[in-house]
C-alpha atoms as a PDB file:
ATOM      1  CA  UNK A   1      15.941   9.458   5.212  1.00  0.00           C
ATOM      2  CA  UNK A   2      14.969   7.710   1.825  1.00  0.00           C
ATOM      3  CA  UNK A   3      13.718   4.800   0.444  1.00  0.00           C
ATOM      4  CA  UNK A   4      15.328   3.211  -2.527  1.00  0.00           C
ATOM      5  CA  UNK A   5      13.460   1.196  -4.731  1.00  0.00           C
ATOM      6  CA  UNK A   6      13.370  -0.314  -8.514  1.00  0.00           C
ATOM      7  CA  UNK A   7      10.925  -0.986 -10.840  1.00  0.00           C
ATOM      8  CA  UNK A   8      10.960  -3.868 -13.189  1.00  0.00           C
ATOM      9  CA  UNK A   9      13.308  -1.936 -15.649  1.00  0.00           C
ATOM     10  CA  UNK A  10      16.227  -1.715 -12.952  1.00  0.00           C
ATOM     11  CA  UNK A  11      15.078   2.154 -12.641  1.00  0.00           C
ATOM     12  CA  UNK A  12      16.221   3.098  -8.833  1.00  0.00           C
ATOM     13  CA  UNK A  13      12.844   5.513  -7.142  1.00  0.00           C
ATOM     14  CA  UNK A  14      13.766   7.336  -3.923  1.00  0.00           C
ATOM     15  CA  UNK A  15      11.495   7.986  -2.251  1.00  0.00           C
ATOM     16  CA  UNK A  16      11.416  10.027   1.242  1.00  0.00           C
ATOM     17  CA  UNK A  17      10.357   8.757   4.161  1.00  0.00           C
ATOM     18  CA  UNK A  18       7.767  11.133   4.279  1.00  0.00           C
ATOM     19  CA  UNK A  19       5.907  10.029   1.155  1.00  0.00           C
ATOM     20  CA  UNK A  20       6.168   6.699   2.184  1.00  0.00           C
ATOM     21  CA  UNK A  21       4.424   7.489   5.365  1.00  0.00           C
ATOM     22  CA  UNK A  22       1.912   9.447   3.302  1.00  0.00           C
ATOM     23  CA  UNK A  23       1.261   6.513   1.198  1.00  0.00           C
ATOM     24  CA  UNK A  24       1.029   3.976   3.801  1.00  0.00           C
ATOM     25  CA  UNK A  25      -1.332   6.741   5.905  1.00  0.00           C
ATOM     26  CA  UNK A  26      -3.689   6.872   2.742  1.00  0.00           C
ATOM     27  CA  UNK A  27      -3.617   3.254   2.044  1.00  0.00           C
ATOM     28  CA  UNK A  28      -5.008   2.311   5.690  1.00  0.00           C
ATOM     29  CA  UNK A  29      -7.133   5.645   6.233  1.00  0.00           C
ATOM     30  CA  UNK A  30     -10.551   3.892   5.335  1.00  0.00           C
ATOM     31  CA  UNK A  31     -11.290   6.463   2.843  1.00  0.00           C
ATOM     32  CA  UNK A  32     -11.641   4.641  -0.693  1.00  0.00           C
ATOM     33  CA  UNK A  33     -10.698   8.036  -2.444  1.00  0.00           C
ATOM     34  CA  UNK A  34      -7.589   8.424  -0.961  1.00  0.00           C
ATOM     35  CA  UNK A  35      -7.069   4.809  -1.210  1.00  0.00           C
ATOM     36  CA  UNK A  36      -7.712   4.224  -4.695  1.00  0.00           C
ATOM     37  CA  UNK A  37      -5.811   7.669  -5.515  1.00  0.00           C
ATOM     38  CA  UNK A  38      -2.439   5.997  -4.217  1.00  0.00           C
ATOM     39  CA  UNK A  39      -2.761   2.947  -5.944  1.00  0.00           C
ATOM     40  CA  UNK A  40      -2.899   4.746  -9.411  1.00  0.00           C
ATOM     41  CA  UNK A  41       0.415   5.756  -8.885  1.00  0.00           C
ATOM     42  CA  UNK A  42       1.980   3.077  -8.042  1.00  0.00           C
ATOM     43  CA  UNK A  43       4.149   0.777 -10.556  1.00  0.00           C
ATOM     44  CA  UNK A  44       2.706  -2.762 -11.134  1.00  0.00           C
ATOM     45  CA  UNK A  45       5.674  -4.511  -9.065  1.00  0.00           C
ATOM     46  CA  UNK A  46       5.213  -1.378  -5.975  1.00  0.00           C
ATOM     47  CA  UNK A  47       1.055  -2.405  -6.282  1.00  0.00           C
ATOM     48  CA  UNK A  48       2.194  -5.979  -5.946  1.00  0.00           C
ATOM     49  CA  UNK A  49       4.548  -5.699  -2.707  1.00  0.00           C
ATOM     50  CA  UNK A  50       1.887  -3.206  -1.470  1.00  0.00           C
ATOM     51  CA  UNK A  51      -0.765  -5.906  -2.072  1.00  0.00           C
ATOM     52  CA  UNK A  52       1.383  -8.462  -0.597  1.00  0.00           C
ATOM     53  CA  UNK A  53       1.628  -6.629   2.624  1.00  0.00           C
ATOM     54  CA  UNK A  54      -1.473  -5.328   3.313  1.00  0.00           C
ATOM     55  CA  UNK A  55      -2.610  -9.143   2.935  1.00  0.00           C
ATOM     56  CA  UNK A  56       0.172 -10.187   5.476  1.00  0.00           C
ATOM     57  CA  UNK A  57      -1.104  -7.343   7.638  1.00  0.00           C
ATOM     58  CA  UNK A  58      -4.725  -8.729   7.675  1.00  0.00           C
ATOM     59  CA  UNK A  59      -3.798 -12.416   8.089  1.00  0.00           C
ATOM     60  CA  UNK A  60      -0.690 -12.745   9.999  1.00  0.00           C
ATOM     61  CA  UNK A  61      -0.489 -12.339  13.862  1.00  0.00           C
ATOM     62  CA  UNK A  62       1.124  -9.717  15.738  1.00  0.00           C
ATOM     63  CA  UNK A  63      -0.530  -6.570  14.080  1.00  0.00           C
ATOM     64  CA  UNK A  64      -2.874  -4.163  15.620  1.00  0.00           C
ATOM     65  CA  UNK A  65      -6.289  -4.804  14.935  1.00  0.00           C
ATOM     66  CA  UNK A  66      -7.161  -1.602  13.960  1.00  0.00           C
ATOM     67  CA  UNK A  67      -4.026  -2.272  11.339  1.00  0.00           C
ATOM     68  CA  UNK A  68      -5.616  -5.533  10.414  1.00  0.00           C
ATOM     69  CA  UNK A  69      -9.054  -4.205   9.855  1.00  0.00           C
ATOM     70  CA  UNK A  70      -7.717  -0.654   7.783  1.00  0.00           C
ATOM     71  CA  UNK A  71      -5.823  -3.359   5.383  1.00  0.00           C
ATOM     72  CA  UNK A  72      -8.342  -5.467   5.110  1.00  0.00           C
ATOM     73  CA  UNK A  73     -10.605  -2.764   4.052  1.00  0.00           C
ATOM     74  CA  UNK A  74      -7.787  -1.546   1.716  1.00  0.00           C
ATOM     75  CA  UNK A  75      -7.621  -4.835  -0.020  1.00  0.00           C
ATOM     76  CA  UNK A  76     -11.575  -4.952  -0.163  1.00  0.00           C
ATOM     77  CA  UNK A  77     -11.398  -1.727  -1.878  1.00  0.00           C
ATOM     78  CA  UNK A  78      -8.910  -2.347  -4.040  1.00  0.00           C
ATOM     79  CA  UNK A  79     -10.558  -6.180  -5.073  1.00  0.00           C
ATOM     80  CA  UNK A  80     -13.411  -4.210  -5.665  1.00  0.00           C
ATOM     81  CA  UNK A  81     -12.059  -1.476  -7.787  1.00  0.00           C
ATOM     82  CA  UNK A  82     -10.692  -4.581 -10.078  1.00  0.00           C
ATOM     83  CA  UNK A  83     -13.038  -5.868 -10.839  1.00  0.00           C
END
């Protein structure tokens, strides 16, 4: 299975659904290398959805809270690294 994408130029990514999973493994593993490794990669408008829903993750009801607390640590991290 793949994931279809586009960046702000209209240029389609695929990406498997293995990377994704990768990604999305990194971004809530608590470890701020892997974390911070990931988000280099990513486009601007991918680090802004990815932003987007690790903050829906932390605030919004109905996730697990070990979810809630690996994305809020992500966005910590990632505030941090900003700044």
């Amino acid at each position: 299975m793949w994931y279809y994408s586009a960046d702000a130029t209209g240029l389609a990514l695929i990406i498997s659904m293995d990377e994704l999973d990768q990604m999305w493994e990194a971004l809530l593993s608590g470890d701020p290398a892997r974390i911070r490794r990931v988000w280099r990669d990513l486009t601007d408008d991918e680090s802004l959805a990815v932003l987007a829903h690790l903050k829906r993750m932390r605030d919004e009801p109905g996730w697990d809270p070990a979810q809630r607390d690996a994305a809020a640590l992500a966005v910590n991290i990632l505030h941090e690294q900003a700044q």
